[in-house]
PDB file of N, CA and C in Angstrom:
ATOM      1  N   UNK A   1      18.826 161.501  84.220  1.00  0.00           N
ATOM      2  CA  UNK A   1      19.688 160.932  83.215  1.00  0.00           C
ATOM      3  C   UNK A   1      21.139 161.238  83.575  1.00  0.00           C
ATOM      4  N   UNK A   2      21.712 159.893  83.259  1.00  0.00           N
ATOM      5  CA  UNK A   2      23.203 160.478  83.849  1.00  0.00           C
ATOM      6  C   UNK A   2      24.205 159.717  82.720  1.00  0.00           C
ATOM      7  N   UNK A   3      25.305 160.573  82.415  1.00  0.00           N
ATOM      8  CA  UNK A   3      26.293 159.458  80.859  1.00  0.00           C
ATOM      9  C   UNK A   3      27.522 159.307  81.640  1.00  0.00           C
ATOM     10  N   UNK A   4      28.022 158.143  81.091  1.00  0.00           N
ATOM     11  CA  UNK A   4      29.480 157.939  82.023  1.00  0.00           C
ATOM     12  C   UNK A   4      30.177 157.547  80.240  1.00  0.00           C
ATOM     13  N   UNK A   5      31.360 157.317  79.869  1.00  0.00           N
ATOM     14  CA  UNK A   5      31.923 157.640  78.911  1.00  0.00           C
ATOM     15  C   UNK A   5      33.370 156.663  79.165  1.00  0.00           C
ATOM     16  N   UNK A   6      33.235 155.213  78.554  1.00  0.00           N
ATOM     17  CA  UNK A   6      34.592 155.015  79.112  1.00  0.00           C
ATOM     18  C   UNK A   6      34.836 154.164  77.450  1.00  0.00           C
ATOM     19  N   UNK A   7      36.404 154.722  76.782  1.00  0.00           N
ATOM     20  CA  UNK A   7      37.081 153.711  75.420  1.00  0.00           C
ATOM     21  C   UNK A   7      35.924 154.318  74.743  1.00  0.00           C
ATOM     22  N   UNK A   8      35.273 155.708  74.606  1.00  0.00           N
ATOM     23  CA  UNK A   8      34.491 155.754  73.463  1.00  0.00           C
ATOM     24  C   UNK A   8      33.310 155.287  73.703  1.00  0.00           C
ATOM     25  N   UNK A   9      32.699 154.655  74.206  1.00  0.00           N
ATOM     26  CA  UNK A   9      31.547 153.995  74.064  1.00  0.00           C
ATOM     27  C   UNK A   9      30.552 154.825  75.850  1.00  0.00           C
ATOM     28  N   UNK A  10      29.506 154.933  75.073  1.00  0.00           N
ATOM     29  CA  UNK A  10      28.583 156.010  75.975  1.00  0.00           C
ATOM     30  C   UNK A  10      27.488 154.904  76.830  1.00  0.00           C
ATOM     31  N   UNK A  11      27.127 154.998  78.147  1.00  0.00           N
ATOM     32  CA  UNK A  11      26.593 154.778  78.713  1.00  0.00           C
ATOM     33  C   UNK A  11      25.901 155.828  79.515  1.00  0.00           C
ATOM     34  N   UNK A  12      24.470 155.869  78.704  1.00  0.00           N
ATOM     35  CA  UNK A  12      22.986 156.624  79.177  1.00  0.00           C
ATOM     36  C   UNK A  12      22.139 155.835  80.412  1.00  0.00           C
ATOM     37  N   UNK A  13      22.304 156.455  81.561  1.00  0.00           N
ATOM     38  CA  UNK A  13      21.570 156.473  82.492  1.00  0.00           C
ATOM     39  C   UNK A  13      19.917 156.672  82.694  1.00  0.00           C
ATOM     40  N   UNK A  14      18.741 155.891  82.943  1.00  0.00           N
ATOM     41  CA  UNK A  14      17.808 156.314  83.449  1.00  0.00           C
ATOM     42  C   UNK A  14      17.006 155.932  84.624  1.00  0.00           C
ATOM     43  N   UNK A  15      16.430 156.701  85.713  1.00  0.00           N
ATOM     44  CA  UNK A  15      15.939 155.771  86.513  1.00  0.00           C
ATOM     45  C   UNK A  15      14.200 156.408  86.487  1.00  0.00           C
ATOM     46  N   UNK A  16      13.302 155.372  87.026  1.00  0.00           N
ATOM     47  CA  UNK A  16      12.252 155.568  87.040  1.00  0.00           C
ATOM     48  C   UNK A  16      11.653 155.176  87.980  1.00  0.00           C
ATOM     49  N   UNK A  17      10.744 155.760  88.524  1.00  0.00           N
ATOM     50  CA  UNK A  17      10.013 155.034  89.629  1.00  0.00           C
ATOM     51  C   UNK A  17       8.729 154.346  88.738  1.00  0.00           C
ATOM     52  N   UNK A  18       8.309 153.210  89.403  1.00  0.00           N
ATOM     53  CA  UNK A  18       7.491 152.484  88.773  1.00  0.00           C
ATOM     54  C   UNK A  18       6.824 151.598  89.921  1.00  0.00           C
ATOM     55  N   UNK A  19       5.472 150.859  89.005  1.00  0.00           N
ATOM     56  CA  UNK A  19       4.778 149.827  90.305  1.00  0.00           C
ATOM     57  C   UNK A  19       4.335 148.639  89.506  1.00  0.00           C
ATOM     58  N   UNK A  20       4.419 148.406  88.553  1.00  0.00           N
ATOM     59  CA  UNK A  20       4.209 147.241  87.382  1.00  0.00           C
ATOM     60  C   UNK A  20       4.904 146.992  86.320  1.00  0.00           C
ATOM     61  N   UNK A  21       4.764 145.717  85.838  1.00  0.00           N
ATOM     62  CA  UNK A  21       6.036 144.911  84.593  1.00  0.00           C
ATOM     63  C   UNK A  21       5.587 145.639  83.569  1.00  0.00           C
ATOM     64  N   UNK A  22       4.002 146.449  83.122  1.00  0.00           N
ATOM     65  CA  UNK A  22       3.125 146.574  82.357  1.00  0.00           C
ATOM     66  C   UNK A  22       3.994 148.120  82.138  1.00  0.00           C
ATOM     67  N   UNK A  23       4.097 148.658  83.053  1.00  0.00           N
ATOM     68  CA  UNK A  23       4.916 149.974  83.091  1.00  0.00           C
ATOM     69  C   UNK A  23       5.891 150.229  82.560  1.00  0.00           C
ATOM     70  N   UNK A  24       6.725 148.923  83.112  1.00  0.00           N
ATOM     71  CA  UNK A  24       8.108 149.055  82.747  1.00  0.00           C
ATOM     72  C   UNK A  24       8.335 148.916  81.238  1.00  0.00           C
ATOM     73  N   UNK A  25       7.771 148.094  80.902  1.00  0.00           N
ATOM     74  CA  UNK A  25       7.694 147.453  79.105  1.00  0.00           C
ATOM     75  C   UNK A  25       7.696 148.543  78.795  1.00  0.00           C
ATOM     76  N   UNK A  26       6.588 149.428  78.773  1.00  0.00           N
ATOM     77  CA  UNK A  26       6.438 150.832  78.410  1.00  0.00           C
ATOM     78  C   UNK A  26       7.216 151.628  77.747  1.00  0.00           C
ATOM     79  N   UNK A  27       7.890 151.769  79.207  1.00  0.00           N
ATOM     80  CA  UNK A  27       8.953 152.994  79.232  1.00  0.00           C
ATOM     81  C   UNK A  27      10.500 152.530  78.329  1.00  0.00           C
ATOM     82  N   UNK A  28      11.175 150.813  78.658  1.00  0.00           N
ATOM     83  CA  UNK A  28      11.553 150.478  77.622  1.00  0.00           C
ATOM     84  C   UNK A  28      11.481 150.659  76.144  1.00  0.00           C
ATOM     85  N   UNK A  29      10.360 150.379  75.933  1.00  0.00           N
ATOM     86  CA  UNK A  29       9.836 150.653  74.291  1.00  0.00           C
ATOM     87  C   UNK A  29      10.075 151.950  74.005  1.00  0.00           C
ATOM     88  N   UNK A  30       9.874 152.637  74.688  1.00  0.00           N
ATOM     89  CA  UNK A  30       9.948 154.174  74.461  1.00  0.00           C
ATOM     90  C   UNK A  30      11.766 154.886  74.633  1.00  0.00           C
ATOM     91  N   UNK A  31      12.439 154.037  75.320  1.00  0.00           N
ATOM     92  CA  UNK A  31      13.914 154.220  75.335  1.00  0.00           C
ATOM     93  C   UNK A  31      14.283 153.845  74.012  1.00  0.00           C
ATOM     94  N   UNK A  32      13.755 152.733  73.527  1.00  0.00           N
ATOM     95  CA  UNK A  32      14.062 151.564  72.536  1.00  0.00           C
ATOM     96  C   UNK A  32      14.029 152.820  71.083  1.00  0.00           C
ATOM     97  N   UNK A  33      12.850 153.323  71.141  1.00  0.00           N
ATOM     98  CA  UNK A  33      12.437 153.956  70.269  1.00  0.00           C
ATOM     99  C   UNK A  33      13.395 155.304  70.096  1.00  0.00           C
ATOM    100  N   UNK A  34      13.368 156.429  71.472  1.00  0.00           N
ATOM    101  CA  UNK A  34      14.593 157.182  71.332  1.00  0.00           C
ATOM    102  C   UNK A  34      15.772 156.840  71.137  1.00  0.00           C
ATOM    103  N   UNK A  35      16.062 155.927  71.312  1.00  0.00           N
ATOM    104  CA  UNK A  35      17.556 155.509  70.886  1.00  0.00           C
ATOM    105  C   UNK A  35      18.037 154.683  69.755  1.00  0.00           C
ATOM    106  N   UNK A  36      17.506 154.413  68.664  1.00  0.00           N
ATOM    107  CA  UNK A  36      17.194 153.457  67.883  1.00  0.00           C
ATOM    108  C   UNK A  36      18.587 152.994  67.407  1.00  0.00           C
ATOM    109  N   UNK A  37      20.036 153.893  67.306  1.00  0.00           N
ATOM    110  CA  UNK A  37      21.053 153.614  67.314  1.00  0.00           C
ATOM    111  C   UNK A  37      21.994 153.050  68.415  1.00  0.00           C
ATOM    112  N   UNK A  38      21.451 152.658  69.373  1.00  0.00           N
ATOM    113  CA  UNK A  38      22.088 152.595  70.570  1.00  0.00           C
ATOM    114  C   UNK A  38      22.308 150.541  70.268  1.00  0.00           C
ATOM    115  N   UNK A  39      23.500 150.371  70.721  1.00  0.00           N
ATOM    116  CA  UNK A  39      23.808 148.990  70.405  1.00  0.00           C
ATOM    117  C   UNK A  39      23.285 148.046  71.833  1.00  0.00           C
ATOM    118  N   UNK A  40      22.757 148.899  73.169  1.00  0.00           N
ATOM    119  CA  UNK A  40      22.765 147.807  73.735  1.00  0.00           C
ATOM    120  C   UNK A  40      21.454 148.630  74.736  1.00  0.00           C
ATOM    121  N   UNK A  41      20.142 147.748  75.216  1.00  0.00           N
ATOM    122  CA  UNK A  41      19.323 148.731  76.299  1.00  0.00           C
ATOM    123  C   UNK A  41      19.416 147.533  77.361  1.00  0.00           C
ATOM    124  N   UNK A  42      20.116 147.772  78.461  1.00  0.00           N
ATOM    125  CA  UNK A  42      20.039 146.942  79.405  1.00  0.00           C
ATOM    126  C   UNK A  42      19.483 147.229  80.409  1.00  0.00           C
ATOM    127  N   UNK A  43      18.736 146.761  81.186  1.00  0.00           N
ATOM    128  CA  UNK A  43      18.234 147.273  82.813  1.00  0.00           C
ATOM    129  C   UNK A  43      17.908 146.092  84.051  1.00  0.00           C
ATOM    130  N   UNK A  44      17.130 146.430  84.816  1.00  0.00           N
ATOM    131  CA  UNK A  44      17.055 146.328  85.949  1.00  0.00           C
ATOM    132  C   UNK A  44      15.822 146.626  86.492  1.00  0.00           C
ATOM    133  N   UNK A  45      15.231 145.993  87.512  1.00  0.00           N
ATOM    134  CA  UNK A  45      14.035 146.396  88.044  1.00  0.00           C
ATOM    135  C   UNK A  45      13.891 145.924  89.350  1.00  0.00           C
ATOM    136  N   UNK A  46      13.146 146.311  90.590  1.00  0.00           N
ATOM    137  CA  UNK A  46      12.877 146.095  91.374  1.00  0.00           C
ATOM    138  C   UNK A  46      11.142 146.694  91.988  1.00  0.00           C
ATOM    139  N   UNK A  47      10.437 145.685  92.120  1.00  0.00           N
ATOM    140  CA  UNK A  47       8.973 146.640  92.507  1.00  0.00           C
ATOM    141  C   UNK A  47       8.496 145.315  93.647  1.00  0.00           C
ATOM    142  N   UNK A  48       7.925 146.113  94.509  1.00  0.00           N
ATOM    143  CA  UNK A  48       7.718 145.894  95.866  1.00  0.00           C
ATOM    144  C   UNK A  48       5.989 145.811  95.873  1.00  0.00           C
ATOM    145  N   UNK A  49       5.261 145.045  96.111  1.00  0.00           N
ATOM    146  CA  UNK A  49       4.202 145.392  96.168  1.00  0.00           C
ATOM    147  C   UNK A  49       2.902 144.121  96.848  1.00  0.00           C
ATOM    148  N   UNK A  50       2.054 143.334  95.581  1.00  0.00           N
ATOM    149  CA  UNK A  50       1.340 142.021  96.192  1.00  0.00           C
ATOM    150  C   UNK A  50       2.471 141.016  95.828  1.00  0.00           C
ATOM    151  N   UNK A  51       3.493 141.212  95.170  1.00  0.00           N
ATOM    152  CA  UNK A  51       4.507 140.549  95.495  1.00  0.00           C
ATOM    153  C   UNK A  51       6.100 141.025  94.577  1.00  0.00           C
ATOM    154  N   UNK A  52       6.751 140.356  95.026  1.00  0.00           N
ATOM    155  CA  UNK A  52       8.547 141.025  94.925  1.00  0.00           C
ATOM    156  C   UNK A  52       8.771 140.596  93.781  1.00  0.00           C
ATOM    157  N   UNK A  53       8.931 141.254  92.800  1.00  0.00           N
ATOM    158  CA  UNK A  53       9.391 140.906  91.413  1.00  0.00           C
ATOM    159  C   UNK A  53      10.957 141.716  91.124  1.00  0.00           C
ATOM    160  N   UNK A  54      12.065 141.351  91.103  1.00  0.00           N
ATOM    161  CA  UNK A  54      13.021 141.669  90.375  1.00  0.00           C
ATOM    162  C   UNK A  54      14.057 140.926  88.994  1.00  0.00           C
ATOM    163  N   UNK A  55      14.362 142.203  87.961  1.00  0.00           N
ATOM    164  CA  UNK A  55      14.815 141.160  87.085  1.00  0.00           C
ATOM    165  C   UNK A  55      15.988 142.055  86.294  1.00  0.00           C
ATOM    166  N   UNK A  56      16.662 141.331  85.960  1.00  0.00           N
ATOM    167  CA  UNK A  56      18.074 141.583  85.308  1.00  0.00           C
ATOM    168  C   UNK A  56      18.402 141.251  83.857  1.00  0.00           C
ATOM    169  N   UNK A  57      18.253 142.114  82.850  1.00  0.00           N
ATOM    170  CA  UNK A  57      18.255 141.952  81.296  1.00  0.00           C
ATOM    171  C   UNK A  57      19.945 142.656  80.978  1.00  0.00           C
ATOM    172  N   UNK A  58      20.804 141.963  80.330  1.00  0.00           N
ATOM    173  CA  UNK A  58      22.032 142.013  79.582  1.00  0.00           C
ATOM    174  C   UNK A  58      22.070 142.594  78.207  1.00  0.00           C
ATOM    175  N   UNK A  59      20.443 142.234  77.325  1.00  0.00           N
ATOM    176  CA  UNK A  59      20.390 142.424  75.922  1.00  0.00           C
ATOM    177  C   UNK A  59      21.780 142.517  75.214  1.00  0.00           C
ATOM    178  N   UNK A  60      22.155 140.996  75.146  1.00  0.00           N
ATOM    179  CA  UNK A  60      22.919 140.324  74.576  1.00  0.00           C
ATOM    180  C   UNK A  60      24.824 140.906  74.424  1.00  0.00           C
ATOM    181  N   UNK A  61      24.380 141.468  75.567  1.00  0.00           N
ATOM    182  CA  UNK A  61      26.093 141.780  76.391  1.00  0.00           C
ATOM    183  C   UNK A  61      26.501 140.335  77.347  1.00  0.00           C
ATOM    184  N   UNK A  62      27.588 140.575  77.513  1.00  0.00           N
ATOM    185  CA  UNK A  62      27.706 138.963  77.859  1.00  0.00           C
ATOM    186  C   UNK A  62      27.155 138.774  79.540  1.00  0.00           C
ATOM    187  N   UNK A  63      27.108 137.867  79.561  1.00  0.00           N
ATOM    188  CA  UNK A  63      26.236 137.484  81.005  1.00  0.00           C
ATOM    189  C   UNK A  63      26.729 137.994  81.872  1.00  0.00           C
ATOM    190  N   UNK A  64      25.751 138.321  82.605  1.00  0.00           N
ATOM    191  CA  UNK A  64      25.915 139.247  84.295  1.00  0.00           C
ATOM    192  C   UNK A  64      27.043 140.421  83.803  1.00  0.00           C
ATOM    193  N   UNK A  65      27.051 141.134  82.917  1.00  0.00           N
ATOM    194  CA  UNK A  65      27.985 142.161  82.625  1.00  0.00           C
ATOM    195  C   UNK A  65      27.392 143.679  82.345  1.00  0.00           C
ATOM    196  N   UNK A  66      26.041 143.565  82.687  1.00  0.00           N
ATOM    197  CA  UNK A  66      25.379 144.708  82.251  1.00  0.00           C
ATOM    198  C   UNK A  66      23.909 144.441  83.143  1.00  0.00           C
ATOM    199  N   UNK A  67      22.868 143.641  83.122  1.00  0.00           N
ATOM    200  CA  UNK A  67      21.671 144.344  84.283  1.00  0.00           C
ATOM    201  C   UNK A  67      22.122 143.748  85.482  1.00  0.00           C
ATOM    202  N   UNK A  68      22.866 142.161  86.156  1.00  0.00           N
ATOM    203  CA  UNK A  68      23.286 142.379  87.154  1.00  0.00           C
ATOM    204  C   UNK A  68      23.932 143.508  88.333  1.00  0.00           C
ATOM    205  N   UNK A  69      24.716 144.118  87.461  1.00  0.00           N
ATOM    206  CA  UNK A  69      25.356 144.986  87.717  1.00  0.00           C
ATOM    207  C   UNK A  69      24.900 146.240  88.296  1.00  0.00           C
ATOM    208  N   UNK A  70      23.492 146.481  87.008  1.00  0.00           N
ATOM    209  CA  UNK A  70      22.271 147.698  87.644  1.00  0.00           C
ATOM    210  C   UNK A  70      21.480 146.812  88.903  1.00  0.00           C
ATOM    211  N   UNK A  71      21.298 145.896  88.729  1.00  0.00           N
ATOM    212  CA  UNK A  71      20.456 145.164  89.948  1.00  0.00           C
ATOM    213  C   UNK A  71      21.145 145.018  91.300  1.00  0.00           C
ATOM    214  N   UNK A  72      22.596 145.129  91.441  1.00  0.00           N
ATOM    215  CA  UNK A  72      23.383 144.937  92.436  1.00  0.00           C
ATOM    216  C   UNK A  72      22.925 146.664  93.413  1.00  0.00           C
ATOM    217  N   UNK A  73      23.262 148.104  91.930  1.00  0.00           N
ATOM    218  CA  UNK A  73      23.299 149.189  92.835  1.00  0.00           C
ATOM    219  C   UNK A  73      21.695 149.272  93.360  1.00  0.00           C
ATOM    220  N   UNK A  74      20.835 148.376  92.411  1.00  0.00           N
ATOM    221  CA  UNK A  74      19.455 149.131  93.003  1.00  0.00           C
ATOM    222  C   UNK A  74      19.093 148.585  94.621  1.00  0.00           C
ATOM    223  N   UNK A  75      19.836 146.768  94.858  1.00  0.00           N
ATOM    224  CA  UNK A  75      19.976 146.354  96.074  1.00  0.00           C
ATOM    225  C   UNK A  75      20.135 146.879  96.874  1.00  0.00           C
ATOM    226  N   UNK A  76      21.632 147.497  96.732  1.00  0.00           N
ATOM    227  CA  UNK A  76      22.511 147.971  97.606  1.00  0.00           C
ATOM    228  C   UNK A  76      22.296 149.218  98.350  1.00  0.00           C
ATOM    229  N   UNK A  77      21.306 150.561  97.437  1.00  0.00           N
ATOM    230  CA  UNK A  77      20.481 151.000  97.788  1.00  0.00           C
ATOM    231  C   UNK A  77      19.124 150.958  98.597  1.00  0.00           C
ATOM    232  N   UNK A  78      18.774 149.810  98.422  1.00  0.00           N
ATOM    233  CA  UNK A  78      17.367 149.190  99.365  1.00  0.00           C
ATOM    234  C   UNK A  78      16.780 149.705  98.548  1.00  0.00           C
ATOM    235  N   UNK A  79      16.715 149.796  97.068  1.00  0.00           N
ATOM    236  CA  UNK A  79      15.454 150.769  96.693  1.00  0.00           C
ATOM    237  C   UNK A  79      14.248 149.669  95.881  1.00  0.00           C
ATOM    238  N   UNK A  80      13.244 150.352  96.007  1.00  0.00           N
ATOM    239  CA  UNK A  80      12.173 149.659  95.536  1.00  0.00           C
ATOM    240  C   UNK A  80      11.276 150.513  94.623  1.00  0.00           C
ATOM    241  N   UNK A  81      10.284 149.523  94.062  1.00  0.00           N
ATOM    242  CA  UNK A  81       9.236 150.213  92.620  1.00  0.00           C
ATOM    243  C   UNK A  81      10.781 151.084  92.047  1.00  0.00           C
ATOM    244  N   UNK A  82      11.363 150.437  91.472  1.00  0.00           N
ATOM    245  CA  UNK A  82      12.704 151.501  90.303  1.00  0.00           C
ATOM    246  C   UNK A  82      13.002 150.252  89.276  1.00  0.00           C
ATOM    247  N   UNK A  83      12.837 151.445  88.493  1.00  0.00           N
ATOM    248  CA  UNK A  83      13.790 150.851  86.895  1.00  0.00           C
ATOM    249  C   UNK A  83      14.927 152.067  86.829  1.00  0.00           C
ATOM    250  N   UNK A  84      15.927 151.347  86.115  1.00  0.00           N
ATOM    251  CA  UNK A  84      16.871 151.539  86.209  1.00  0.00           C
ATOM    252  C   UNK A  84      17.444 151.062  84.810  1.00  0.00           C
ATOM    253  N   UNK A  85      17.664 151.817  83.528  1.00  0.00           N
ATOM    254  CA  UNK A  85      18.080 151.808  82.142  1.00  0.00           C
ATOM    255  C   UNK A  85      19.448 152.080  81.941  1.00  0.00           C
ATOM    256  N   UNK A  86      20.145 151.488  81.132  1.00  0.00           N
ATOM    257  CA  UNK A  86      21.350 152.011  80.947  1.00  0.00           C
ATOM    258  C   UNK A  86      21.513 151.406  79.144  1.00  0.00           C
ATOM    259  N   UNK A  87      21.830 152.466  78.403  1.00  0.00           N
ATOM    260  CA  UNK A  87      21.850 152.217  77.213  1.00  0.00           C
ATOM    261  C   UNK A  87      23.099 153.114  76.606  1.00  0.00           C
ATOM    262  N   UNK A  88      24.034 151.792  75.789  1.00  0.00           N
ATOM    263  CA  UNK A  88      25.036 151.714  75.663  1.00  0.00           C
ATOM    264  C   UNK A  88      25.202 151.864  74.026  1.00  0.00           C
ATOM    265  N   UNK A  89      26.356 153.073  73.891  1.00  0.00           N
ATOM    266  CA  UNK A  89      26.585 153.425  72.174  1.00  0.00           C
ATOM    267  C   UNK A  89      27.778 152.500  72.337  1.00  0.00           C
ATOM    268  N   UNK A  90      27.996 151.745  71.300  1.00  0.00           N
ATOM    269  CA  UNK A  90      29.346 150.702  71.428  1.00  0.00           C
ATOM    270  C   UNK A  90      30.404 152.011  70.707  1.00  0.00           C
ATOM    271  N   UNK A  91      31.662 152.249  71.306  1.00  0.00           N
ATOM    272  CA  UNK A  91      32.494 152.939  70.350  1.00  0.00           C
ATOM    273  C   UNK A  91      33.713 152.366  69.886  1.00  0.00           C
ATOM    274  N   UNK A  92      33.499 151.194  69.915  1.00  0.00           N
ATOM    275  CA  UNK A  92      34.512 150.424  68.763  1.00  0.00           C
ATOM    276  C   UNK A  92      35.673 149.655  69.684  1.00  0.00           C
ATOM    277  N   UNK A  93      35.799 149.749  70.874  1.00  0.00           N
ATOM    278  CA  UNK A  93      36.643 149.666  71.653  1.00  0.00           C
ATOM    279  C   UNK A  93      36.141 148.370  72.984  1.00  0.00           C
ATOM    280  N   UNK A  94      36.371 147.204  72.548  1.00  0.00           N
ATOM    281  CA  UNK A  94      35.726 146.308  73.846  1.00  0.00           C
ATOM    282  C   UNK A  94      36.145 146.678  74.893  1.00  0.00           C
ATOM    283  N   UNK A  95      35.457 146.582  75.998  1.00  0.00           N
ATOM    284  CA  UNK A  95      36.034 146.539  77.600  1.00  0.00           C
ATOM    285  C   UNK A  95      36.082 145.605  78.538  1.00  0.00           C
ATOM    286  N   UNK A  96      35.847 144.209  77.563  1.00  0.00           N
ATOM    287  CA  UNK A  96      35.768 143.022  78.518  1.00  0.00           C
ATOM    288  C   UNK A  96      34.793 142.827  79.876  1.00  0.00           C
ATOM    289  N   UNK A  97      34.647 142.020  80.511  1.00  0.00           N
ATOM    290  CA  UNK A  97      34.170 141.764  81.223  1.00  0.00           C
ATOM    291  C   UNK A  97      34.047 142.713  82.363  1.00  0.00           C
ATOM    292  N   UNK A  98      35.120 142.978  83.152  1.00  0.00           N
ATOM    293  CA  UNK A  98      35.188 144.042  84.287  1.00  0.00           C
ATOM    294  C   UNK A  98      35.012 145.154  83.952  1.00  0.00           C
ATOM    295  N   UNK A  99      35.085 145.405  82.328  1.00  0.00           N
ATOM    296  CA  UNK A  99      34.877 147.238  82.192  1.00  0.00           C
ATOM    297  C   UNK A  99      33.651 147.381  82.299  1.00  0.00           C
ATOM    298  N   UNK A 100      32.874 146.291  81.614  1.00  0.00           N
ATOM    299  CA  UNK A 100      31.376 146.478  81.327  1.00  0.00           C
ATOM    300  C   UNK A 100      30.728 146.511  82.831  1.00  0.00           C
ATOM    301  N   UNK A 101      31.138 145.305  83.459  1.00  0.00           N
ATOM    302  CA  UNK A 101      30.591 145.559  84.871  1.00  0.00           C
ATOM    303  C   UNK A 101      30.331 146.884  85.709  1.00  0.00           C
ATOM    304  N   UNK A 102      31.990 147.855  85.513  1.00  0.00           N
ATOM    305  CA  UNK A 102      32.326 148.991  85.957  1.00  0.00           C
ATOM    306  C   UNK A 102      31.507 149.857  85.764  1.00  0.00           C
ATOM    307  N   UNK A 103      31.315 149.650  84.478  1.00  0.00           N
ATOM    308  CA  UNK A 103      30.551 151.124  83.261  1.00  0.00           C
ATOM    309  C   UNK A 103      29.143 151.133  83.767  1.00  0.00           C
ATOM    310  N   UNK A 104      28.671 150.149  83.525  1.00  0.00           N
ATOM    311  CA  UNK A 104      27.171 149.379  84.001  1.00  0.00           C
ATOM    312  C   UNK A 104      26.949 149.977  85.358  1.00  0.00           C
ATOM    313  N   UNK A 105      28.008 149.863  86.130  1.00  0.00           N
ATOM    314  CA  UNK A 105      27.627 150.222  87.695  1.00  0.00           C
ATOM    315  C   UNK A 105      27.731 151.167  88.075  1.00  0.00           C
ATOM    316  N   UNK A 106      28.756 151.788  87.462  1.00  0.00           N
ATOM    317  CA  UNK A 106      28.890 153.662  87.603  1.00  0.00           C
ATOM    318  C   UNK A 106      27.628 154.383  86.993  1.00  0.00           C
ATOM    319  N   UNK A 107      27.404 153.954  85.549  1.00  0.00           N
ATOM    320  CA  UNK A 107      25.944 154.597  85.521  1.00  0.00           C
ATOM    321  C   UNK A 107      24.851 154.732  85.999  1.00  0.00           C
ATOM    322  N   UNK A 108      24.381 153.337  86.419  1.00  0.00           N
ATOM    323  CA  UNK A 108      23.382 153.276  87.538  1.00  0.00           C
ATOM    324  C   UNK A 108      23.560 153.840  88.679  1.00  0.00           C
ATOM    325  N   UNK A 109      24.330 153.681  89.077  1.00  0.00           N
ATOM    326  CA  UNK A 109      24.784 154.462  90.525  1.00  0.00           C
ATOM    327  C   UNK A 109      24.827 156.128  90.473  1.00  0.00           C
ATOM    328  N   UNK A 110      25.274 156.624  89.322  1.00  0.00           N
ATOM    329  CA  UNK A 110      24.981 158.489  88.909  1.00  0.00           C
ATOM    330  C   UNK A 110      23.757 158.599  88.708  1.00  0.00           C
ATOM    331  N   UNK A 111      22.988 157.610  88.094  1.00  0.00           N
ATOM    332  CA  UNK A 111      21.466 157.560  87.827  1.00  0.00           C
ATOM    333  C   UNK A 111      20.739 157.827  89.110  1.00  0.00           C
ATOM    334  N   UNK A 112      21.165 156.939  90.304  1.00  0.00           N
ATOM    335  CA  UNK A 112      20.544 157.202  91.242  1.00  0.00           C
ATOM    336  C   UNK A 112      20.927 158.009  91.931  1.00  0.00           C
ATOM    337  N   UNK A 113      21.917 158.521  92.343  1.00  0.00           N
ATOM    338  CA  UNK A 113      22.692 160.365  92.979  1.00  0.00           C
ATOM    339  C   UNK A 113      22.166 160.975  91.874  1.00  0.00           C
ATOM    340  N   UNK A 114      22.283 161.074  90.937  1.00  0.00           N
ATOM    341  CA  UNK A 114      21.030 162.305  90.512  1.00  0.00           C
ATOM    342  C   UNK A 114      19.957 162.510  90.920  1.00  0.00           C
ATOM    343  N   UNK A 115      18.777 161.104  91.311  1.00  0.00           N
ATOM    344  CA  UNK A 115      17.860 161.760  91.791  1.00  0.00           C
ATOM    345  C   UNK A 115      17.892 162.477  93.300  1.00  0.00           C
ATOM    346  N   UNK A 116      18.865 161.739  93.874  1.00  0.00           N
ATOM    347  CA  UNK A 116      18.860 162.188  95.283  1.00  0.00           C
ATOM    348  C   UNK A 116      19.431 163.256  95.656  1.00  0.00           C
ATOM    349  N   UNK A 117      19.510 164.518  94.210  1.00  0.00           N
ATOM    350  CA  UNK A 117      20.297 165.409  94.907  1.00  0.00           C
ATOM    351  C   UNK A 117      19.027 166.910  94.418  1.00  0.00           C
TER     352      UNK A 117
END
C-alpha cells in the first residue's frame, strides 16, 4: 500500500498479484467495502495466461484520467497477472485533468516500488 497526497485529496495505492477477472472482482469488492467513504476506486489489470486480458476502469473520473494512467505504469513495467487499485478521498480541491493523471501515476508507480523493495 502506498498514499500520495496532492490539494488534499488522498490517493491509496494497492497492488496484487492475481490470475483471473473472478479474482480481481473479489478483491475490488473488498476495497469497495473497506473504503466505503472513498469517492473514487479506480484500477487496472493485466493477467497473462490462456489469453491476454487487460482493462482500465476511471469509476466515473473523467476519461483516461485515472485507470489509463495505472495501466500505462503496469505496461511500462512489463508486469503481468497484477491489479493495481488506487482509491481516491476527494478533498475538495479539483486537479483537472493532468493532476489526476499525475496522482493516478505516482501512486501506482509507489505501489509497485513498494513491492520491489
Amino acid at each position: 500500500m502506498a498514499l500520495v497526497e496532492v490539494k488534499k485529496s488522498k490517493f491509496i495505492s494497492y497492488i496484487f498479484n492475481v490470475n483471473s477477472v473472478d479474482e480481481i472482482k473479489r478483491i475490488i469488492e473488498q476495497i469497495k467495502v473497506e473504503n466505503k467513504k472513498a469517492t473514487h476506486v479506480c484500477y487496472a489489470y493485466s493477467i497473462s495466461g490462456k489469453e491476454f486480458l487487460e482493462k482500465a476502469f476511471d469509476d466515473s473520473e473523467p476519461s483516461g484520467t485515472a485507470g489509463k494512467p495505472i495501466l500505462n505504469v503496469i505496461q511500462k513495467q512489463n508486469l503481468s497477472n497484477i491489479l493495481i487499485v488506487v482509491v481516491r478521498y476527494f478533498g475538495g480541491i479539483k486537479l483537472g485533468a493532468g493532476g489526476l493523471v499525475r496522482a493516478y501515476s505516482k501512486a501506482a508507480s509507489l505501489a509497485v516500488l513498494e513491492t520491489k523493495t
